[in-house]
PDB file of N, CA and C in Angstrom:
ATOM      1  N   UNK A   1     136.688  28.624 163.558  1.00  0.00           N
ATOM      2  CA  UNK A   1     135.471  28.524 162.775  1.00  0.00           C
ATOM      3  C   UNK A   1     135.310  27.111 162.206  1.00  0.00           C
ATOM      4  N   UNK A   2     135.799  26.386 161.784  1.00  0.00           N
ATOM      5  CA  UNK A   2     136.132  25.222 161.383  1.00  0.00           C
ATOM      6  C   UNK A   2     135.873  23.740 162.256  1.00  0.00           C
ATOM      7  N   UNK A   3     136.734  24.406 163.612  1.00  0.00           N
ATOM      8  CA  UNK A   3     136.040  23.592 164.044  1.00  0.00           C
ATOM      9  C   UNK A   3     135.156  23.280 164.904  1.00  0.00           C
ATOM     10  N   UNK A   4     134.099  24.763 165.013  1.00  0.00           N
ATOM     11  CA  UNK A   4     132.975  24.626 165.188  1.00  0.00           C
ATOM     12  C   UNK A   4     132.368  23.587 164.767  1.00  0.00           C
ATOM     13  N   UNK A   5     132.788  23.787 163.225  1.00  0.00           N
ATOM     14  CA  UNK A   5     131.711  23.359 162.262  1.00  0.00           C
ATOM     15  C   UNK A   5     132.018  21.683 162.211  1.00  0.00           C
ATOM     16  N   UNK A   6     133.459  21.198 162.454  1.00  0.00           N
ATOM     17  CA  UNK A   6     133.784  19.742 162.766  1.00  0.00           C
ATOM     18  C   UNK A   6     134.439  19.677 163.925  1.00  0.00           C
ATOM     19  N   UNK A   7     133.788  19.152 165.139  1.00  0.00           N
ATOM     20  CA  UNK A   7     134.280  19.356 166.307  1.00  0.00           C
ATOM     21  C   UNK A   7     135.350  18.371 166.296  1.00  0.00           C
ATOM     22  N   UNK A   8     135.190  16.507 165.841  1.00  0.00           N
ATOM     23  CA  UNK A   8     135.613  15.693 166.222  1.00  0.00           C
ATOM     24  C   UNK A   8     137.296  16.069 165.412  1.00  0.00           C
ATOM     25  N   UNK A   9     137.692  16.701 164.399  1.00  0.00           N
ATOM     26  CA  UNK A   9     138.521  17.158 163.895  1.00  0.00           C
ATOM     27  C   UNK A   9     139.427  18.818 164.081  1.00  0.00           C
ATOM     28  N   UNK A  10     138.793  19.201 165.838  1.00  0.00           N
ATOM     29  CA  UNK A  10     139.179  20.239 165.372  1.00  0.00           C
ATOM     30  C   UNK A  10     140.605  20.468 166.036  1.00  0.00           C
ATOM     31  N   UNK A  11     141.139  19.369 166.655  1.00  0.00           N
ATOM     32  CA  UNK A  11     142.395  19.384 166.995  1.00  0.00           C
ATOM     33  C   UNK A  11     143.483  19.279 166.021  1.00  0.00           C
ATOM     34  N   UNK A  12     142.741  18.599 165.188  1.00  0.00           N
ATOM     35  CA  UNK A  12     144.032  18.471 163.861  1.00  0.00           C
ATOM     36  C   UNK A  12     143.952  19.373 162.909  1.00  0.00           C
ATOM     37  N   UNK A  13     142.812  19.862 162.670  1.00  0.00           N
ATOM     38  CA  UNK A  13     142.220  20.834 161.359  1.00  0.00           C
ATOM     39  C   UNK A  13     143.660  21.465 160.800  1.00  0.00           C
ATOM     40  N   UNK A  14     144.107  22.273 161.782  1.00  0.00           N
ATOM     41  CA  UNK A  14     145.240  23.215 161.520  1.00  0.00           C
ATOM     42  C   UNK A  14     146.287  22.381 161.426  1.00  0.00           C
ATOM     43  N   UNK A  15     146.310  21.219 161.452  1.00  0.00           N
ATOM     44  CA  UNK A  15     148.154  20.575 161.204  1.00  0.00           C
ATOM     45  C   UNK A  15     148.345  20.354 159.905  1.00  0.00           C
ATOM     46  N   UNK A  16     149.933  21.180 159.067  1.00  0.00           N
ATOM     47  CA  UNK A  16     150.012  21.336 158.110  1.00  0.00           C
ATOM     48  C   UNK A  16     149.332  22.543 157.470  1.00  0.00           C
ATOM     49  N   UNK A  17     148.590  23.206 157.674  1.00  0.00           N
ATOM     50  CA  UNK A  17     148.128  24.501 157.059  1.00  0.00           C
ATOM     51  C   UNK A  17     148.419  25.907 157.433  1.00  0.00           C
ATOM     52  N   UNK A  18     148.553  26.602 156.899  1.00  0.00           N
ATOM     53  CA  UNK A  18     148.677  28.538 157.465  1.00  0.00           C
ATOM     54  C   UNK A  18     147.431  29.204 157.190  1.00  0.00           C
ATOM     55  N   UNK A  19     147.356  30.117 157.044  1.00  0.00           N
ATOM     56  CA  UNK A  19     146.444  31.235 157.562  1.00  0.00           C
ATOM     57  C   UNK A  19     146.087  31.526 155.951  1.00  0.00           C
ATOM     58  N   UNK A  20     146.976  31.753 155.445  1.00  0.00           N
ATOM     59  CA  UNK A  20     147.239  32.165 154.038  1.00  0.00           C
ATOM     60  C   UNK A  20     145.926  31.164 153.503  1.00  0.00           C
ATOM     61  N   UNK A  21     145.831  29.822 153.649  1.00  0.00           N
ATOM     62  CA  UNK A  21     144.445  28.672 152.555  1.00  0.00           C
ATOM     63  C   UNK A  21     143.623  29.400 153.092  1.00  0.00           C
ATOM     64  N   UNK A  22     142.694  30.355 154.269  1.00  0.00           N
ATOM     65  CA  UNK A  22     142.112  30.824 154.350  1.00  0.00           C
ATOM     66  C   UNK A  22     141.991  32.344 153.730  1.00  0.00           C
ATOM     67  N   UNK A  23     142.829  32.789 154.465  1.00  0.00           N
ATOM     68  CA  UNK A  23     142.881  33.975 152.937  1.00  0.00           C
ATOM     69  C   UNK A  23     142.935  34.095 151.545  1.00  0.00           C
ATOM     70  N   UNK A  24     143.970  33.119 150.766  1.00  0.00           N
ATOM     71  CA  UNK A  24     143.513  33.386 149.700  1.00  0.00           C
ATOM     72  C   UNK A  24     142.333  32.889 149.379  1.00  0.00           C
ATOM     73  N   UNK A  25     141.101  32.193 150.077  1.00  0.00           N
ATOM     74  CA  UNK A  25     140.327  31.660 149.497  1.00  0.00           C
ATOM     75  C   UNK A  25     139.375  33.060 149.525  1.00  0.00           C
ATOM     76  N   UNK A  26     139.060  33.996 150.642  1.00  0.00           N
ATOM     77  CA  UNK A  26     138.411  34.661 150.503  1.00  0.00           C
ATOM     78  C   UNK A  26     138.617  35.838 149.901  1.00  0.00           C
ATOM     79  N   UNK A  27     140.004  36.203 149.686  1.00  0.00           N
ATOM     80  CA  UNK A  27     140.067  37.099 148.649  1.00  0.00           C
ATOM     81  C   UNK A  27     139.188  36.822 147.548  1.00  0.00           C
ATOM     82  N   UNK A  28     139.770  35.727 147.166  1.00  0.00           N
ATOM     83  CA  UNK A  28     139.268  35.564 145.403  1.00  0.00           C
ATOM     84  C   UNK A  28     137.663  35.514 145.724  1.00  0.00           C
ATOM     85  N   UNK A  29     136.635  35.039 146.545  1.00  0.00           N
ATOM     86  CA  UNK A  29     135.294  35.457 146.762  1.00  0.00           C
ATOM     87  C   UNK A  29     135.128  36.932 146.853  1.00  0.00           C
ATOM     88  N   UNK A  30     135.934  37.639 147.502  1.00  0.00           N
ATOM     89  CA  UNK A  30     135.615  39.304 147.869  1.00  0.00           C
ATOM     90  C   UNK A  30     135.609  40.008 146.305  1.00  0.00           C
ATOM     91  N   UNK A  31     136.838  39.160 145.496  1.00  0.00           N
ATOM     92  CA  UNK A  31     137.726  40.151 144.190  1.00  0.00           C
ATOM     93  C   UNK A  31     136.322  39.908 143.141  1.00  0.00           C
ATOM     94  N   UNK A  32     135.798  38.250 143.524  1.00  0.00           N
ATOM     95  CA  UNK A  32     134.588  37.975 142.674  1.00  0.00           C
ATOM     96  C   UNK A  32     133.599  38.969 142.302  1.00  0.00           C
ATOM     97  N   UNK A  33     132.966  38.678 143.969  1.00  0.00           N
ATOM     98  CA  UNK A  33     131.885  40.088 144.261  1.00  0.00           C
ATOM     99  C   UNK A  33     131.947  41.256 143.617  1.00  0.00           C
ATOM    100  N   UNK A  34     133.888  41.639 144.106  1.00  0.00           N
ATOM    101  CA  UNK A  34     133.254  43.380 143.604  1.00  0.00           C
ATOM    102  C   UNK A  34     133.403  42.895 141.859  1.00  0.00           C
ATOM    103  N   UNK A  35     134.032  42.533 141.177  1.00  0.00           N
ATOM    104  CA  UNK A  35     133.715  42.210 139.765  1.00  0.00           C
ATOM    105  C   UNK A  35     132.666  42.493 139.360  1.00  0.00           C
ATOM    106  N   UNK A  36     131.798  41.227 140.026  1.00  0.00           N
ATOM    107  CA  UNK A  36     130.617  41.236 139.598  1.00  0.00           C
ATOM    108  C   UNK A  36     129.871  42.788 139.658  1.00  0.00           C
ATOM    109  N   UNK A  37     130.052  43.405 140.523  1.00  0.00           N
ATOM    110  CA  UNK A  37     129.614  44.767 141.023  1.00  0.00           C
ATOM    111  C   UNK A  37     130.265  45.937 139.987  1.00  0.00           C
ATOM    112  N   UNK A  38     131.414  45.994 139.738  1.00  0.00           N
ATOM    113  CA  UNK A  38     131.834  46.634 138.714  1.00  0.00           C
ATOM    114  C   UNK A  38     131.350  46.602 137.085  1.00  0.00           C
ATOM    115  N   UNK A  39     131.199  45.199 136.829  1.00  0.00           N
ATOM    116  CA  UNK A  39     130.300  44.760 135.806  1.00  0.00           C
ATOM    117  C   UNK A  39     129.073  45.350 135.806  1.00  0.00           C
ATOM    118  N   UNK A  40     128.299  44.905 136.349  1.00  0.00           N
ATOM    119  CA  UNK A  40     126.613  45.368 136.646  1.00  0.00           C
ATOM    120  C   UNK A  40     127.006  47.181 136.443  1.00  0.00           C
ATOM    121  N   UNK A  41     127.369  48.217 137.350  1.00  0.00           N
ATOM    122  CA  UNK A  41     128.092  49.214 137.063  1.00  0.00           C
ATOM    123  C   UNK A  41     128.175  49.394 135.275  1.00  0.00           C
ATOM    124  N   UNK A  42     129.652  49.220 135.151  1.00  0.00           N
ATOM    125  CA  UNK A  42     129.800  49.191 133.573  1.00  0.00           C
ATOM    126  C   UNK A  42     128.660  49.082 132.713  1.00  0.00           C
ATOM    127  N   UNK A  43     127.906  47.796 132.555  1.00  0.00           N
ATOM    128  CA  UNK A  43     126.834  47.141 131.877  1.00  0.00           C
ATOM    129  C   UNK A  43     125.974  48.657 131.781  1.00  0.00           C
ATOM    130  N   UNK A  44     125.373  49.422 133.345  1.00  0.00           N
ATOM    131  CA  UNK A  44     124.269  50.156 132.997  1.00  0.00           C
ATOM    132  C   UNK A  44     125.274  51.534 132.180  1.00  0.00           C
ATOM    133  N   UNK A  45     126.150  51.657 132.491  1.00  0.00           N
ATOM    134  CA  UNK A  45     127.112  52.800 132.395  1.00  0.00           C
ATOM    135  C   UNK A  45     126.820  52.601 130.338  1.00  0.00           C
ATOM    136  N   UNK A  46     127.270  51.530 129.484  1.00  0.00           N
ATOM    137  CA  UNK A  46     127.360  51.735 128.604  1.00  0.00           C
ATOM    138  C   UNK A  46     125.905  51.914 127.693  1.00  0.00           C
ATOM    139  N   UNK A  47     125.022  51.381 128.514  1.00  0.00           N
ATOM    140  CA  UNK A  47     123.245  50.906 128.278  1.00  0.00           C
ATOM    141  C   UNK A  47     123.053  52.795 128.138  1.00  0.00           C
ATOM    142  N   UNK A  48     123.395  53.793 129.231  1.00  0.00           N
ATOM    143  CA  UNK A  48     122.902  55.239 129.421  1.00  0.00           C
ATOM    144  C   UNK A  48     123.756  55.613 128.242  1.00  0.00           C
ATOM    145  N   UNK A  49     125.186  55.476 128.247  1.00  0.00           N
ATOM    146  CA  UNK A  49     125.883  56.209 126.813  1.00  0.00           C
ATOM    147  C   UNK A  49     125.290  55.889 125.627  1.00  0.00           C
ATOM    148  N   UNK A  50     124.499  54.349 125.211  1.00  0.00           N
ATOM    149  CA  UNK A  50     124.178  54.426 123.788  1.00  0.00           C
ATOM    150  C   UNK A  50     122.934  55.111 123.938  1.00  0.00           C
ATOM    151  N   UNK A  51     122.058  55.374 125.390  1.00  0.00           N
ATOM    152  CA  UNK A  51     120.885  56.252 124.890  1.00  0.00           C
ATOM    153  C   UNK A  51     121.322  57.656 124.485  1.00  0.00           C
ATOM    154  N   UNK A  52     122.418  57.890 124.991  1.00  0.00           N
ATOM    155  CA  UNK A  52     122.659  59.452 124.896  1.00  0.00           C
ATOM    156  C   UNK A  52     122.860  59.721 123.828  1.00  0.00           C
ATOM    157  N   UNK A  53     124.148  58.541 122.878  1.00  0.00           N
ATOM    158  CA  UNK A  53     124.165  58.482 121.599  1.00  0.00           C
ATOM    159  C   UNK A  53     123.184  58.574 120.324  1.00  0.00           C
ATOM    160  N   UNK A  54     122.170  57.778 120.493  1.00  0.00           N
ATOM    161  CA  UNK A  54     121.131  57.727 119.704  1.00  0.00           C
ATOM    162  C   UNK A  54     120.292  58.850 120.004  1.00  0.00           C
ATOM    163  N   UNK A  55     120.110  59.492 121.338  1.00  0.00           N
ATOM    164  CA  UNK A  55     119.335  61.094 121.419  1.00  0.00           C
ATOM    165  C   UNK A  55     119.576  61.995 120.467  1.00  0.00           C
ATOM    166  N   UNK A  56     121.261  62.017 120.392  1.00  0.00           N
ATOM    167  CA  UNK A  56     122.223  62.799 119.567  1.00  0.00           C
ATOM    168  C   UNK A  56     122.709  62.771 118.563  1.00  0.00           C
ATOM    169  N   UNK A  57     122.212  61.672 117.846  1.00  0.00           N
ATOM    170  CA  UNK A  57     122.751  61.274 116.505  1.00  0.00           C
ATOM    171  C   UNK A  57     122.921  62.030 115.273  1.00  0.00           C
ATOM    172  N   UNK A  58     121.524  62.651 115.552  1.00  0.00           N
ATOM    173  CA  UNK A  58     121.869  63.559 114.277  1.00  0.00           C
ATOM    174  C   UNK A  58     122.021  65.245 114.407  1.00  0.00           C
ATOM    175  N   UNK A  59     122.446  65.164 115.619  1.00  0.00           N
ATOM    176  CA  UNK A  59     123.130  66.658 115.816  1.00  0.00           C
ATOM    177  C   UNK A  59     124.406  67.244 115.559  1.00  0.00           C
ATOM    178  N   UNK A  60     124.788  67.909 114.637  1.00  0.00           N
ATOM    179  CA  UNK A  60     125.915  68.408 114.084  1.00  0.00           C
ATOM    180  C   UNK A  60     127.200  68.857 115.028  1.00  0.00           C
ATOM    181  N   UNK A  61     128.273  68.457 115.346  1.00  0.00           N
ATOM    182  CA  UNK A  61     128.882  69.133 116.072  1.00  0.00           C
ATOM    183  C   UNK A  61     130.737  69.635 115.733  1.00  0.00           C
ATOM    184  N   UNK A  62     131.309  70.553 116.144  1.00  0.00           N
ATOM    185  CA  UNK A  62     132.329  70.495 115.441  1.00  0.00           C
ATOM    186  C   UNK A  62     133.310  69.539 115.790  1.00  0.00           C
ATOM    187  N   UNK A  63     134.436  69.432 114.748  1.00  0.00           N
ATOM    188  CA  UNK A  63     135.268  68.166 115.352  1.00  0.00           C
ATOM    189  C   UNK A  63     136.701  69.045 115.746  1.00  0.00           C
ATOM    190  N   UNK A  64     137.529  68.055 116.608  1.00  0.00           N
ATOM    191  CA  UNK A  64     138.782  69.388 116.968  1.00  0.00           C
ATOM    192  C   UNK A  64     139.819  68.082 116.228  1.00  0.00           C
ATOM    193  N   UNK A  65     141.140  68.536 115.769  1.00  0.00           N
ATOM    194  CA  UNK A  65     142.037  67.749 115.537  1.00  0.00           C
ATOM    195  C   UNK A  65     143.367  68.196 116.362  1.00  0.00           C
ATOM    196  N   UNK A  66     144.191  67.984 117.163  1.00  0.00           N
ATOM    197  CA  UNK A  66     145.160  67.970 118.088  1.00  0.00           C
ATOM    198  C   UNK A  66     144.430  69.203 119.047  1.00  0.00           C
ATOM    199  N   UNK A  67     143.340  69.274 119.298  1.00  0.00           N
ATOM    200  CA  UNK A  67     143.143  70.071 120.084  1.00  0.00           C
ATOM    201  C   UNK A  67     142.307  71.746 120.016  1.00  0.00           C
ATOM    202  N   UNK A  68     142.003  71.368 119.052  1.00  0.00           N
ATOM    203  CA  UNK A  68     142.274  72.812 117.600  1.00  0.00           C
ATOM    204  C   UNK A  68     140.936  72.609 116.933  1.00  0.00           C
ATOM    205  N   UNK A  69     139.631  72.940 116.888  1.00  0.00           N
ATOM    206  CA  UNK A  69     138.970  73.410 116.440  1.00  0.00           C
ATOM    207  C   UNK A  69     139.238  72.833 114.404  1.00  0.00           C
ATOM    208  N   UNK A  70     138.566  72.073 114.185  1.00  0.00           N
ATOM    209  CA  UNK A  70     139.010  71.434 112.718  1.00  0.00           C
ATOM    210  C   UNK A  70     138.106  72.283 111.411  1.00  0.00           C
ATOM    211  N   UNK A  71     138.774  72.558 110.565  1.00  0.00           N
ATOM    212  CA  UNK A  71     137.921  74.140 109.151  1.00  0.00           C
ATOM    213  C   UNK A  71     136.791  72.835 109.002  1.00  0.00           C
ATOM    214  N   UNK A  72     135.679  73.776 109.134  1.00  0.00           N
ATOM    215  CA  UNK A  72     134.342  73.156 108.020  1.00  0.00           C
ATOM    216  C   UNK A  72     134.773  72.523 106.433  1.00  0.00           C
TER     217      UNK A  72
END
């Protein structure tokens, strides 16, 4: 691919390098992406919980303490 892209260099391109400067480079672009994708995700995820919150705000509900139903 490389040296498509620089023909007059593409005999040497690879001297001194492994496989690995190409991989890790695109990991960390792939790990970026989904980030970013997980973010955006999250972001709407907490945007729907505070509507649900504020729907519900003033609805009474019971509280449990270890599991257990807590006395009025």
């Amino acid at each position: 691919a490389y040296g498509q892209q620089c023909p007059k260099a593409a005999g040497i391109i690879h001297l001194g390098a492994t496989s690995c400067y190409v991989g890790d480079n695109t990991d960390v672009i792939i790990m970026t992406e989904a980030l970013q994708l997980v973010k955006n995700k999250l972001v709407n995820v907490i945007d729907e919980l505070a509507k649900f919150a504020m729907k519900y705000k003033d609805l009474p509900t019971l509280a449990f303490t270890h599991f257990q139903p807590a006395q009025p």
